[in-house]
C-alpha atoms as a PDB file:
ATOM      1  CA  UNK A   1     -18.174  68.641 -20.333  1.00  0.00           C
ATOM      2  CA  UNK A   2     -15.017  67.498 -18.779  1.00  0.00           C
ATOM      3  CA  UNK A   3     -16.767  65.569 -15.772  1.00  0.00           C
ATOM      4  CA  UNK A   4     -19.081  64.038 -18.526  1.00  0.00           C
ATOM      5  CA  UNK A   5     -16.474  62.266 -20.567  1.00  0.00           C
ATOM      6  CA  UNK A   6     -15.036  60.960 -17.365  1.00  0.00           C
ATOM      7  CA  UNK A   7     -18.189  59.308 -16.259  1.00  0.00           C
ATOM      8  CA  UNK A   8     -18.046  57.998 -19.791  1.00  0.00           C
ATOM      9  CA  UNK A   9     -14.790  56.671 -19.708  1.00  0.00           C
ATOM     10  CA  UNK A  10     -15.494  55.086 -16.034  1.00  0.00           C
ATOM     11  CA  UNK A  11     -18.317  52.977 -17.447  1.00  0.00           C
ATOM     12  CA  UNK A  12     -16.496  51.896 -20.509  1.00  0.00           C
ATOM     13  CA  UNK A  13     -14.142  50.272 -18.153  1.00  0.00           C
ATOM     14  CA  UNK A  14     -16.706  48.926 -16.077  1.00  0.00           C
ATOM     15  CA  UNK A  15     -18.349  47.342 -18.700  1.00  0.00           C
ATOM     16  CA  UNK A  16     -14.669  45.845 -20.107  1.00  0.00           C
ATOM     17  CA  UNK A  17     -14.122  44.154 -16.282  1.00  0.00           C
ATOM     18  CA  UNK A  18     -17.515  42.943 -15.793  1.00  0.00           C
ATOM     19  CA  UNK A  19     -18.107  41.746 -19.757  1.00  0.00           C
ATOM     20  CA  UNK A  20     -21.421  43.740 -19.805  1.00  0.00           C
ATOM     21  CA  UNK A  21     -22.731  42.727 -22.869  1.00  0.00           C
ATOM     22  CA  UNK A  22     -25.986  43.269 -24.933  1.00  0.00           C
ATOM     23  CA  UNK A  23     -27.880  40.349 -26.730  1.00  0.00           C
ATOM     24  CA  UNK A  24     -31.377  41.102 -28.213  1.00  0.00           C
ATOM     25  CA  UNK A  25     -32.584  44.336 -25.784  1.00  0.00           C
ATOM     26  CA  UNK A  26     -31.085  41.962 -23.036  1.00  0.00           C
ATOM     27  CA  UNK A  27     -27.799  42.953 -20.628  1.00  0.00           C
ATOM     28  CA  UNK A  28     -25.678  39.552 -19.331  1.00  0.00           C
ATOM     29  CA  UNK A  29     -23.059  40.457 -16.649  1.00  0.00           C
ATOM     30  CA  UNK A  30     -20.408  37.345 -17.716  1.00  0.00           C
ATOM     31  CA  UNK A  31     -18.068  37.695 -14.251  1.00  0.00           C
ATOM     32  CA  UNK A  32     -14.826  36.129 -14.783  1.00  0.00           C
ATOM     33  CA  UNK A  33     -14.624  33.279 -12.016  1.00  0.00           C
ATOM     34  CA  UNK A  34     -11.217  33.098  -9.877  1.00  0.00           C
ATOM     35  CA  UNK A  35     -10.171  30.435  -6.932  1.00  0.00           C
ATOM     36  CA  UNK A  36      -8.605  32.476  -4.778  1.00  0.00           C
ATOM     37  CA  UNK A  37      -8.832  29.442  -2.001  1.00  0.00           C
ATOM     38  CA  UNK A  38      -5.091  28.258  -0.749  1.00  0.00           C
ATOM     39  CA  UNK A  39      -4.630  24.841  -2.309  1.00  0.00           C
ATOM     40  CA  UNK A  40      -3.751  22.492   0.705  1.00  0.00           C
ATOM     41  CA  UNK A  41      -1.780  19.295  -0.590  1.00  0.00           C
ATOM     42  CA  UNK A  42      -0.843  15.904   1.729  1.00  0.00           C
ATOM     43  CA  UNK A  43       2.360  14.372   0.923  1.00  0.00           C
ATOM     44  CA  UNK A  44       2.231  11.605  -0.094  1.00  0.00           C
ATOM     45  CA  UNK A  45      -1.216  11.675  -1.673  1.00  0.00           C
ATOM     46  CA  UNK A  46      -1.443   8.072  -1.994  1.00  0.00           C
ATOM     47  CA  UNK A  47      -0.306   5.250   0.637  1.00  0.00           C
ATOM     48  CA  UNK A  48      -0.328   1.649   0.905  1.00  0.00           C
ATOM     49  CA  UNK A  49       0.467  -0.490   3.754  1.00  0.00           C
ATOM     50  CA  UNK A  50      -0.343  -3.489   5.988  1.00  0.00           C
ATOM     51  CA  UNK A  51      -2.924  -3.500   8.679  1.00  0.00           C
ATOM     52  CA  UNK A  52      -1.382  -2.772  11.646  1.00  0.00           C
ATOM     53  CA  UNK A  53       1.072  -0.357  10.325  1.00  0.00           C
ATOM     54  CA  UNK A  54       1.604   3.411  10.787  1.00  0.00           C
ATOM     55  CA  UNK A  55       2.569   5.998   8.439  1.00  0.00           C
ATOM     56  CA  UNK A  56       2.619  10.075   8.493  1.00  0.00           C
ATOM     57  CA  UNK A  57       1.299  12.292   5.853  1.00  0.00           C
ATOM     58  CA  UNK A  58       2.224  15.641   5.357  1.00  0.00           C
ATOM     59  CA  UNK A  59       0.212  19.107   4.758  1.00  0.00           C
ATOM     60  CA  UNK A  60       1.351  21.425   2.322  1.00  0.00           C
ATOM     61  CA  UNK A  61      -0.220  25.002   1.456  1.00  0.00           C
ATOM     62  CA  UNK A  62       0.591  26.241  -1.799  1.00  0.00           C
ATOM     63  CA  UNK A  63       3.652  23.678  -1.803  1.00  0.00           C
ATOM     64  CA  UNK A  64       4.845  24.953   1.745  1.00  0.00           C
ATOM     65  CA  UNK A  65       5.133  23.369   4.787  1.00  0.00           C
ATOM     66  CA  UNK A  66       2.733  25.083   7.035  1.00  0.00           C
ATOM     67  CA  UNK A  67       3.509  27.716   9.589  1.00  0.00           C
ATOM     68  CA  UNK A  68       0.963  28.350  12.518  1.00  0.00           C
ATOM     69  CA  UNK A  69      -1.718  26.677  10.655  1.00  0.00           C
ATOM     70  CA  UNK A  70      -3.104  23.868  12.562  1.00  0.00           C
ATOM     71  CA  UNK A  71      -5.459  20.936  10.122  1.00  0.00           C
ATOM     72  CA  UNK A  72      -8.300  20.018  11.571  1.00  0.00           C
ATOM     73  CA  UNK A  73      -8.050  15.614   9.932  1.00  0.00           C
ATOM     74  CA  UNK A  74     -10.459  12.809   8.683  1.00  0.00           C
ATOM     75  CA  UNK A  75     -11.186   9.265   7.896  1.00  0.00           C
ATOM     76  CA  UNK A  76     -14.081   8.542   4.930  1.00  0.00           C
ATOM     77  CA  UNK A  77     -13.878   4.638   6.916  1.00  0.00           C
ATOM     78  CA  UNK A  78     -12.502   4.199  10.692  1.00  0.00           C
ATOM     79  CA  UNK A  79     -12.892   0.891  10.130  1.00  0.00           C
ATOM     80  CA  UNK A  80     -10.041   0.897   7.996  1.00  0.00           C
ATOM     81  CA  UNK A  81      -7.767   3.800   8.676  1.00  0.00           C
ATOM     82  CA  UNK A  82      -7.189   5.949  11.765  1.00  0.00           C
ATOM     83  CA  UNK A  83      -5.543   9.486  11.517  1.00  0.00           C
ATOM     84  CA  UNK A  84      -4.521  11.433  14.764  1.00  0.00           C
ATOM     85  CA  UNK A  85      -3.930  15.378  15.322  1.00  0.00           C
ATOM     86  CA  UNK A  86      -1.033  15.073  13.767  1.00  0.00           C
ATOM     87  CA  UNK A  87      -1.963  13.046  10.611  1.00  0.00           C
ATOM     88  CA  UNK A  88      -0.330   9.885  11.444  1.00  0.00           C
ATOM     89  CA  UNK A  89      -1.974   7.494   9.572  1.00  0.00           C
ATOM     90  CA  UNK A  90      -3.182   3.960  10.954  1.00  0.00           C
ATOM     91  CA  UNK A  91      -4.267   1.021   8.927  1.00  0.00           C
ATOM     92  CA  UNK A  92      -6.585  -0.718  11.592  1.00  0.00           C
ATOM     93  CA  UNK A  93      -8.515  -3.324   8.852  1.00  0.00           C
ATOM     94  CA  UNK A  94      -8.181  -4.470   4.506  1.00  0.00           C
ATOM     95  CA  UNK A  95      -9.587  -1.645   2.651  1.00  0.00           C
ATOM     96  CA  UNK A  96      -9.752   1.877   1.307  1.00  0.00           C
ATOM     97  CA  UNK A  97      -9.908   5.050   2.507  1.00  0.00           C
ATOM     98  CA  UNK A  98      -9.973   8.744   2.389  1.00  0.00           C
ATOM     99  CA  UNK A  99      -8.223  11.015   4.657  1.00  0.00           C
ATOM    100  CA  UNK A 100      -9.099  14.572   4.813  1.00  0.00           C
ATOM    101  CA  UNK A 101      -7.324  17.571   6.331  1.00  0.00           C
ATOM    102  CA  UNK A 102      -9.260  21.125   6.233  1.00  0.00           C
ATOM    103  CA  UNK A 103      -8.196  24.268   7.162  1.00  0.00           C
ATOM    104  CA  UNK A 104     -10.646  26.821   8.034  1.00  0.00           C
ATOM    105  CA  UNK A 105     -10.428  30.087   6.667  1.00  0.00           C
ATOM    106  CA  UNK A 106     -11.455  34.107   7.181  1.00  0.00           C
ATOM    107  CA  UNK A 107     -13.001  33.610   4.232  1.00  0.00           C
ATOM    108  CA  UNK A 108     -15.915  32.084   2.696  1.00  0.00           C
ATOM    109  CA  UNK A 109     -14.053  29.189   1.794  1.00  0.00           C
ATOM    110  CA  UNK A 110     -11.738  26.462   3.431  1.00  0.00           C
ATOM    111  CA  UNK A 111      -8.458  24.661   2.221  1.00  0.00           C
ATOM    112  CA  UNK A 112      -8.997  21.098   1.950  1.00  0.00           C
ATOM    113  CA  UNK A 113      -6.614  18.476   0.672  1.00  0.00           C
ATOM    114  CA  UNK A 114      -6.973  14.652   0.775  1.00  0.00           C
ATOM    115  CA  UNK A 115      -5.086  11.689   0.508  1.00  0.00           C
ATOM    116  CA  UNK A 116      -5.731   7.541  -0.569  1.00  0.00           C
ATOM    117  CA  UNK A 117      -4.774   5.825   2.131  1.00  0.00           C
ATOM    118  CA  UNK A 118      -5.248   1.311   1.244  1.00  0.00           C
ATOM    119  CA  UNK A 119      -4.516  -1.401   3.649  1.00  0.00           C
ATOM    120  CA  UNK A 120      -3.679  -4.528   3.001  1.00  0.00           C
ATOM    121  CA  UNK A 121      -4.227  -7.773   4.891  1.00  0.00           C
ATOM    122  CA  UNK A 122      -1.933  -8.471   7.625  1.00  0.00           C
ATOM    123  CA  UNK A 123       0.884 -11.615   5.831  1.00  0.00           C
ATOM    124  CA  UNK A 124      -0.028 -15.088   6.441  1.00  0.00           C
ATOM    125  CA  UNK A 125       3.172 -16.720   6.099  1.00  0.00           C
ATOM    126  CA  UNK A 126       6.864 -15.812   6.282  1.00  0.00           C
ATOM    127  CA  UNK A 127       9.967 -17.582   5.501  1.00  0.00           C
ATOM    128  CA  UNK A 128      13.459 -17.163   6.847  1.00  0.00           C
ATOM    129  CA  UNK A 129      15.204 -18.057   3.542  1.00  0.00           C
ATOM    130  CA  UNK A 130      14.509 -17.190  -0.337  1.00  0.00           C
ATOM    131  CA  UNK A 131      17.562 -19.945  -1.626  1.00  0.00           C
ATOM    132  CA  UNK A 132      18.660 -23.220  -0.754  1.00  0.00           C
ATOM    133  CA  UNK A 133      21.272 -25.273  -2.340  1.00  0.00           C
ATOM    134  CA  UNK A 134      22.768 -28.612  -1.794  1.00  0.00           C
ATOM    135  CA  UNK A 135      25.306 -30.586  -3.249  1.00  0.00           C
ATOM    136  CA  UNK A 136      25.452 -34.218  -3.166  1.00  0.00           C
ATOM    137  CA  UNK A 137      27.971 -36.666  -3.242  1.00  0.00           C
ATOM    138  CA  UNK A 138      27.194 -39.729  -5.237  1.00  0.00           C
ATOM    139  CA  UNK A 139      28.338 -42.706  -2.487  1.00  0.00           C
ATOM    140  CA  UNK A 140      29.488 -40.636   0.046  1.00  0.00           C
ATOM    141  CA  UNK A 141      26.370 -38.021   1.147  1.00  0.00           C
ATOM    142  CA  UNK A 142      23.307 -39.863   2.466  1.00  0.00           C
ATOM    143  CA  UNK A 143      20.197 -41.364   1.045  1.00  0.00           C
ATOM    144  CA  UNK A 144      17.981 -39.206   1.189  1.00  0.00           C
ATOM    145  CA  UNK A 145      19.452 -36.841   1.540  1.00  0.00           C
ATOM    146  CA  UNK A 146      18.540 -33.578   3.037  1.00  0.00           C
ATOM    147  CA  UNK A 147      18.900 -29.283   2.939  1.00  0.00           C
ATOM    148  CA  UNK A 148      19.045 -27.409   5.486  1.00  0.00           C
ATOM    149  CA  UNK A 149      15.740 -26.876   7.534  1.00  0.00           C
ATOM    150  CA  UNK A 150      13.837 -23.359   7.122  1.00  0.00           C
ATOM    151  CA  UNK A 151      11.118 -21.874   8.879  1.00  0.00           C
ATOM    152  CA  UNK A 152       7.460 -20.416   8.621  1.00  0.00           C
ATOM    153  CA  UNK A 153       6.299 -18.379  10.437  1.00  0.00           C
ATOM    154  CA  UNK A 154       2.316 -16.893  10.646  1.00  0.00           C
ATOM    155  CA  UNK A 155       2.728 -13.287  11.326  1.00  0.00           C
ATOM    156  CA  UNK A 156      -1.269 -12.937  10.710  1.00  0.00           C
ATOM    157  CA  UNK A 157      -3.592 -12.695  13.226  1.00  0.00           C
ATOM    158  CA  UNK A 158      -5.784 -15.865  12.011  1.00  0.00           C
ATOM    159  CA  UNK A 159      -4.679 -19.554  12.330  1.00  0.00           C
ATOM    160  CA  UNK A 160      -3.239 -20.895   8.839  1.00  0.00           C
ATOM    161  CA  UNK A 161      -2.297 -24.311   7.579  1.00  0.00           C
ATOM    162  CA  UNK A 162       0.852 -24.839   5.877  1.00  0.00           C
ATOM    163  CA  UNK A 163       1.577 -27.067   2.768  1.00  0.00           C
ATOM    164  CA  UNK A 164       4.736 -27.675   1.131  1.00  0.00           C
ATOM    165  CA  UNK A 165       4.625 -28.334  -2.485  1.00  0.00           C
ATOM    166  CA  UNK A 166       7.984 -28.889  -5.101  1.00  0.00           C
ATOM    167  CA  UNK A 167       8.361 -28.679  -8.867  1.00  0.00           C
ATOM    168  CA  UNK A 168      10.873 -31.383  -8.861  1.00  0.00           C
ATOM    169  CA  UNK A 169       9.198 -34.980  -7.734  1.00  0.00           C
ATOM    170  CA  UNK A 170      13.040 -35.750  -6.692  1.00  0.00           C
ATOM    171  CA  UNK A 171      12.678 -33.468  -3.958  1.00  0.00           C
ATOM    172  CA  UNK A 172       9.435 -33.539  -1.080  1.00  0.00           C
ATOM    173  CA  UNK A 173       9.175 -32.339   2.082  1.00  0.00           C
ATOM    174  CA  UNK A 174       9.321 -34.344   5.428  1.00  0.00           C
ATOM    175  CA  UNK A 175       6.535 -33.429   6.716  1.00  0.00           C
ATOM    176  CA  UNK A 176       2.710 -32.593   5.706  1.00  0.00           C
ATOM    177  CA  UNK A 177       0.345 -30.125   6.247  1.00  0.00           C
ATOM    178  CA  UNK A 178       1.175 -27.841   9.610  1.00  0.00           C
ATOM    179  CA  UNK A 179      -1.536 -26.035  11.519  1.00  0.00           C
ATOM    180  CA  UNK A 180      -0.413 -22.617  13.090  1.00  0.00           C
ATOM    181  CA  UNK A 181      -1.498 -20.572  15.295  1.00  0.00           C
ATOM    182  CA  UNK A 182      -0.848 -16.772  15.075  1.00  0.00           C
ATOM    183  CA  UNK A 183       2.715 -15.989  15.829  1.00  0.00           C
ATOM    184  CA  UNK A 184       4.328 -19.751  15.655  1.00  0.00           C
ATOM    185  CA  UNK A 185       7.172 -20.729  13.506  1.00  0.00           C
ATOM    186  CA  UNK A 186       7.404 -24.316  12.363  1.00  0.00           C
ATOM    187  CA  UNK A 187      10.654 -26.398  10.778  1.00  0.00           C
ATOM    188  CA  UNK A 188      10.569 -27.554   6.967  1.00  0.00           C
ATOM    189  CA  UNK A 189      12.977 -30.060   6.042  1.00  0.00           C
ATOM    190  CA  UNK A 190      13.172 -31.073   2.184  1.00  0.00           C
ATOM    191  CA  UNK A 191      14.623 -34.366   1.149  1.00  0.00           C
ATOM    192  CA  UNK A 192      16.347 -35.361  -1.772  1.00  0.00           C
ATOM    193  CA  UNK A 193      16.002 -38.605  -3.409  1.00  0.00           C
ATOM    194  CA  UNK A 194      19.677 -40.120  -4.245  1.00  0.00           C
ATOM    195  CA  UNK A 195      18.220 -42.250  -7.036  1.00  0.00           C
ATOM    196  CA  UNK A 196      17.985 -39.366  -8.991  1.00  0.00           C
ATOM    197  CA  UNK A 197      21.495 -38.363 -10.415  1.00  0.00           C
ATOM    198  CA  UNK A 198      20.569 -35.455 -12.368  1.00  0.00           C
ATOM    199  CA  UNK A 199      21.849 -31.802 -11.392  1.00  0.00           C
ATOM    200  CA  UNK A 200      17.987 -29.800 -11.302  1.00  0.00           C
ATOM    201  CA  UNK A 201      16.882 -26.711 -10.419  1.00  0.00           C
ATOM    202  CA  UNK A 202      13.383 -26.019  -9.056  1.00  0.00           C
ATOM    203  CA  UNK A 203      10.770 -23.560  -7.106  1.00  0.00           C
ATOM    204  CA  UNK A 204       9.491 -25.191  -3.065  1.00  0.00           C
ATOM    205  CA  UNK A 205       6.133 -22.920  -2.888  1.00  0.00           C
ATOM    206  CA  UNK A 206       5.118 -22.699   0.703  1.00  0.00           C
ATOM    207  CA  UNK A 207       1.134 -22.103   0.858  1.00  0.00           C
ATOM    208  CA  UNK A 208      -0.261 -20.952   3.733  1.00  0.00           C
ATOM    209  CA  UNK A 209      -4.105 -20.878   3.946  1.00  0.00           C
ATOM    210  CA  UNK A 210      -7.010 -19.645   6.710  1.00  0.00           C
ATOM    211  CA  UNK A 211     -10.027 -20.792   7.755  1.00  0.00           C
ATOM    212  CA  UNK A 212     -11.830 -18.355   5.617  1.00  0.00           C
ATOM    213  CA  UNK A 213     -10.142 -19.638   2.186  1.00  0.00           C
ATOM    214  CA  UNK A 214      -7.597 -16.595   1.867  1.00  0.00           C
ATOM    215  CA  UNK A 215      -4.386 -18.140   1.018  1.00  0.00           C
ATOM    216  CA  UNK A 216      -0.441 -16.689   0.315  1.00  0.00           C
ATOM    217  CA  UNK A 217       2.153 -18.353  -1.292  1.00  0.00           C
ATOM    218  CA  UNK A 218       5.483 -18.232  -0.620  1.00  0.00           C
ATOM    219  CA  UNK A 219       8.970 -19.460  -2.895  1.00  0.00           C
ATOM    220  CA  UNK A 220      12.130 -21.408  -1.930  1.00  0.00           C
ATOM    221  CA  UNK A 221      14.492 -21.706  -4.656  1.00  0.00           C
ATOM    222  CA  UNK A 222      16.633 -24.617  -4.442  1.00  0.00           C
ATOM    223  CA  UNK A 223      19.582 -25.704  -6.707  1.00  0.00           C
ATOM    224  CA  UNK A 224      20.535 -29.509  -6.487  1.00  0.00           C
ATOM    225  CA  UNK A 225      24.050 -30.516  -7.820  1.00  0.00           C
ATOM    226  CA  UNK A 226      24.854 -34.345  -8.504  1.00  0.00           C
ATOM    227  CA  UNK A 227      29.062 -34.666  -7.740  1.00  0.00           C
ATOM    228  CA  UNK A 228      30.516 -38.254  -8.520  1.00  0.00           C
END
Protein backbone atom coordinates (compact mmCIF):
# COMPACT_ATOMS: atom_id res chain seq x y z
CA UNK A 1 0.00 0.00 0.00
CA UNK A 2 2.86 2.18 0.87
CA UNK A 3 4.87 1.51 -2.50
CA UNK A 4 1.46 2.18 -4.29
CA UNK A 5 0.89 5.72 -3.17
CA UNK A 6 4.46 6.43 -4.04
CA UNK A 7 4.13 5.37 -7.60
CA UNK A 8 1.11 7.62 -7.37
CA UNK A 9 2.71 10.50 -6.13
CA UNK A 10 5.76 9.97 -8.76
CA UNK A 11 3.35 10.30 -11.68
CA UNK A 12 1.49 13.22 -10.31
CA UNK A 13 4.73 15.00 -10.54
CA UNK A 14 5.51 13.73 -13.78
CA UNK A 15 2.52 14.80 -15.20
CA UNK A 16 2.99 18.56 -13.36
CA UNK A 17 6.74 18.81 -15.27
CA UNK A 18 5.73 17.50 -18.51
CA UNK A 19 1.99 19.37 -18.56
CA UNK A 20 0.36 15.96 -19.39
CA UNK A 21 -2.91 16.96 -20.06
CA UNK A 22 -6.24 15.33 -21.26
CA UNK A 23 -8.53 16.94 -24.00
CA UNK A 24 -11.46 14.81 -25.38
CA UNK A 25 -10.00 10.91 -24.68
CA UNK A 26 -6.75 12.59 -26.11
CA UNK A 27 -3.19 13.01 -23.94
CA UNK A 28 -0.90 16.30 -25.24
CA UNK A 29 2.62 16.29 -23.66
CA UNK A 30 3.02 20.49 -23.71
CA UNK A 31 7.14 20.45 -22.92
CA UNK A 32 8.19 23.70 -21.68
CA UNK A 33 10.91 24.95 -24.31
CA UNK A 34 14.35 26.38 -22.78
CA UNK A 35 17.59 27.93 -24.77
CA UNK A 36 20.10 26.65 -22.96
CA UNK A 37 22.65 27.77 -26.00
CA UNK A 38 25.50 30.43 -24.69
CA UNK A 39 24.49 33.72 -26.27
CA UNK A 40 27.70 34.92 -28.17
CA UNK A 41 27.60 38.86 -28.67
CA UNK A 42 30.27 41.09 -31.05
CA UNK A 43 31.06 44.39 -29.73
CA UNK A 44 30.24 46.66 -31.41
CA UNK A 45 27.29 45.10 -33.20
CA UNK A 46 27.10 47.69 -35.73
CA UNK A 47 30.10 49.52 -37.67
CA UNK A 48 30.53 52.02 -40.24
CA UNK A 49 33.54 53.08 -42.01
CA UNK A 50 35.34 54.01 -45.25
CA UNK A 51 36.59 51.56 -47.77
CA UNK A 52 39.89 50.93 -47.11
CA UNK A 53 39.67 51.10 -43.43
CA UNK A 54 40.12 48.52 -40.63
CA UNK A 55 38.32 48.02 -37.53
CA UNK A 56 38.17 45.07 -34.71
CA UNK A 57 35.10 43.58 -33.30
CA UNK A 58 34.89 41.87 -30.24
CA UNK A 59 33.27 38.36 -29.03
CA UNK A 60 31.48 38.18 -25.97
CA UNK A 61 29.82 34.95 -24.32
CA UNK A 62 27.21 35.64 -21.97
CA UNK A 63 28.71 39.33 -21.69
CA UNK A 64 32.34 37.90 -21.06
CA UNK A 65 35.27 38.19 -22.84
CA UNK A 66 36.11 34.74 -23.92
CA UNK A 67 38.60 32.42 -22.35
CA UNK A 68 40.05 29.44 -24.46
CA UNK A 69 37.27 29.69 -26.85
CA UNK A 70 38.51 30.25 -30.26
CA UNK A 71 35.43 31.81 -33.13
CA UNK A 72 35.51 30.28 -36.08
CA UNK A 73 34.39 34.19 -38.45
CA UNK A 74 32.35 35.22 -41.61
CA UNK A 75 31.51 37.63 -44.30
CA UNK A 76 27.61 37.44 -45.86
CA UNK A 77 29.68 39.72 -48.98
CA UNK A 78 33.69 39.56 -49.47
CA UNK A 79 33.20 41.92 -51.83
CA UNK A 80 32.56 44.35 -49.30
CA UNK A 81 34.03 43.37 -45.99
CA UNK A 82 36.93 41.10 -45.04
CA UNK A 83 37.26 39.60 -41.44
CA UNK A 84 40.51 37.68 -40.38
CA UNK A 85 41.06 34.98 -37.44
CA UNK A 86 40.98 37.46 -35.26
CA UNK A 87 37.85 39.46 -36.35
CA UNK A 88 39.50 42.44 -37.67
CA UNK A 89 37.22 43.84 -39.86
CA UNK A 90 38.10 45.21 -43.49
CA UNK A 91 35.97 47.39 -45.64
CA UNK A 92 37.40 46.36 -49.15
CA UNK A 93 34.24 48.03 -51.43
CA UNK A 94 30.56 50.55 -50.72
CA UNK A 95 28.13 48.29 -49.18
CA UNK A 96 26.67 46.10 -46.48
CA UNK A 97 27.50 43.29 -44.76
CA UNK A 98 27.16 40.61 -42.24
CA UNK A 99 29.85 39.23 -40.18
CA UNK A 100 29.41 36.07 -38.37
CA UNK A 101 31.40 34.44 -35.57
CA UNK A 102 30.25 30.73 -34.40
CA UNK A 103 31.39 28.77 -31.80
CA UNK A 104 30.94 25.16 -31.94
CA UNK A 105 29.64 23.38 -29.16
CA UNK A 106 29.42 19.67 -27.24
CA UNK A 107 26.13 20.12 -27.75
CA UNK A 108 23.54 20.02 -30.29
CA UNK A 109 23.72 23.54 -30.77
CA UNK A 110 26.36 26.34 -31.57
CA UNK A 111 26.84 30.02 -30.27
CA UNK A 112 26.55 32.37 -32.99
CA UNK A 113 26.61 36.14 -32.82
CA UNK A 114 26.75 38.66 -35.71
CA UNK A 115 27.51 42.03 -36.41
CA UNK A 116 26.48 45.03 -39.37
CA UNK A 117 29.41 45.92 -40.70
CA UNK A 118 28.65 49.22 -43.85
CA UNK A 119 31.27 50.80 -45.92
CA UNK A 120 31.23 53.79 -47.32
CA UNK A 121 32.85 55.18 -50.46
CA UNK A 122 36.35 56.12 -50.21
CA UNK A 123 36.18 60.69 -49.96
CA UNK A 124 36.50 62.46 -53.13
CA UNK A 125 37.71 65.67 -52.01
CA UNK A 126 39.48 67.15 -48.98
CA UNK A 127 40.26 70.56 -47.90
CA UNK A 128 43.00 71.88 -45.68
CA UNK A 129 40.87 74.70 -44.16
CA UNK A 130 37.05 74.98 -42.90
CA UNK A 131 37.41 79.24 -42.37
CA UNK A 132 38.86 81.98 -44.14
CA UNK A 133 38.72 85.57 -43.34
CA UNK A 134 40.05 88.70 -44.79
CA UNK A 135 39.99 92.14 -44.03
CA UNK A 136 40.33 94.84 -46.45
CA UNK A 137 41.51 98.14 -46.42
CA UNK A 138 39.55 100.59 -48.46
CA UNK A 139 42.68 102.49 -50.54
CA UNK A 140 45.34 100.81 -49.09
CA UNK A 141 44.79 96.67 -49.70
CA UNK A 142 44.70 95.73 -53.39
CA UNK A 143 42.12 95.45 -56.08
CA UNK A 144 41.15 92.51 -56.12
CA UNK A 145 41.99 91.55 -53.62
CA UNK A 146 42.74 88.13 -52.43
CA UNK A 147 42.59 85.26 -49.22
CA UNK A 148 44.83 83.11 -48.58
CA UNK A 149 45.15 80.06 -51.02
CA UNK A 150 43.75 76.51 -49.75
CA UNK A 151 44.02 73.21 -51.06
CA UNK A 152 42.08 70.05 -52.43
CA UNK A 153 43.07 67.26 -52.33
CA UNK A 154 41.40 63.73 -54.03
CA UNK A 155 42.00 61.13 -51.48
CA UNK A 156 39.65 58.70 -53.73
CA UNK A 157 40.84 56.28 -55.85
CA UNK A 158 38.95 57.69 -59.13
CA UNK A 159 39.92 60.92 -61.01
CA UNK A 160 37.52 63.94 -59.95
CA UNK A 161 37.00 67.42 -61.30
CA UNK A 162 36.91 70.26 -59.06
CA UNK A 163 34.58 73.37 -59.20
CA UNK A 164 34.56 76.26 -57.03
CA UNK A 165 31.32 77.91 -56.50
CA UNK A 166 30.51 81.21 -53.88
CA UNK A 167 27.31 82.57 -52.38
CA UNK A 168 28.58 86.03 -52.56
CA UNK A 169 29.03 87.26 -56.47
CA UNK A 170 31.72 89.75 -54.74
CA UNK A 171 33.87 86.94 -54.22
CA UNK A 172 35.00 84.08 -57.27
CA UNK A 173 37.64 81.97 -57.55
CA UNK A 174 40.80 82.37 -59.80
CA UNK A 175 40.66 79.60 -61.41
CA UNK A 176 38.01 77.06 -63.09
CA UNK A 177 37.30 73.67 -63.13
CA UNK A 178 40.55 71.36 -62.00
CA UNK A 179 40.95 67.77 -63.12
CA UNK A 180 42.67 65.43 -60.49
CA UNK A 181 44.05 62.54 -60.46
CA UNK A 182 43.94 60.24 -57.35
CA UNK A 183 46.16 61.54 -54.66
CA UNK A 184 46.93 65.30 -56.11
CA UNK A 185 46.33 68.44 -54.26
CA UNK A 186 45.60 71.57 -56.23
CA UNK A 187 45.75 75.56 -55.03
CA UNK A 188 42.37 77.66 -54.76
CA UNK A 189 42.76 81.23 -54.61
CA UNK A 190 39.45 83.40 -54.04
CA UNK A 191 39.35 87.01 -55.03
CA UNK A 192 37.57 89.76 -53.71
CA UNK A 193 36.12 92.47 -55.68
CA UNK A 194 37.10 96.05 -54.03
CA UNK A 195 34.07 97.68 -55.64
CA UNK A 196 32.06 96.11 -53.25
CA UNK A 197 32.31 97.97 -49.81
CA UNK A 198 29.99 95.97 -47.86
CA UNK A 199 31.24 93.75 -44.79
CA UNK A 200 29.49 89.96 -46.02
CA UNK A 201 29.62 86.75 -44.89
CA UNK A 202 29.24 83.70 -47.15
CA UNK A 203 29.68 79.69 -47.78
CA UNK A 204 32.80 78.73 -50.93
CA UNK A 205 31.34 75.01 -51.66
CA UNK A 206 34.08 73.02 -53.24
CA UNK A 207 32.41 70.16 -55.53
CA UNK A 208 34.29 67.51 -56.51
CA UNK A 209 32.76 65.09 -59.09
CA UNK A 210 33.87 61.51 -60.99
CA UNK A 211 33.52 60.19 -64.09
CA UNK A 212 30.67 58.07 -63.00
CA UNK A 213 28.43 61.19 -61.75
CA UNK A 214 29.12 60.60 -57.87
CA UNK A 215 29.88 63.93 -56.54
CA UNK A 216 30.93 65.47 -52.71
CA UNK A 217 30.74 68.78 -51.65
CA UNK A 218 32.82 70.45 -49.55
CA UNK A 219 32.42 74.20 -47.40
CA UNK A 220 34.79 77.17 -46.91
CA UNK A 221 33.43 79.73 -44.74
CA UNK A 222 34.73 83.04 -45.37
CA UNK A 223 34.09 86.37 -43.49
CA UNK A 224 34.91 89.62 -45.53
CA UNK A 225 35.34 92.91 -43.48
CA UNK A 226 35.30 96.40 -45.37
CA UNK A 227 37.88 98.88 -43.01
CA UNK A 228 38.02 102.62 -44.27
Amino acid sequence: MKRARGAAFAVLVLTGVLGLTACDGEEVLDFLSVDLTPRLDLVPPAVSMRVGLSAPLTPRLEGTALSGEIPSWSTSDPQVATVDAAGNVTCVGPGTATITALIDQSGPDDSVGRATVTCLAPPLLELDVARLELEHVVGQSGCPDSLEPFSVTNPGTVPVVVEVASGNPALRASTGSVRLEPGQTALVELLFDCSTRTSFSTTVDVTATADDGSSEVASVDVTVTIRD
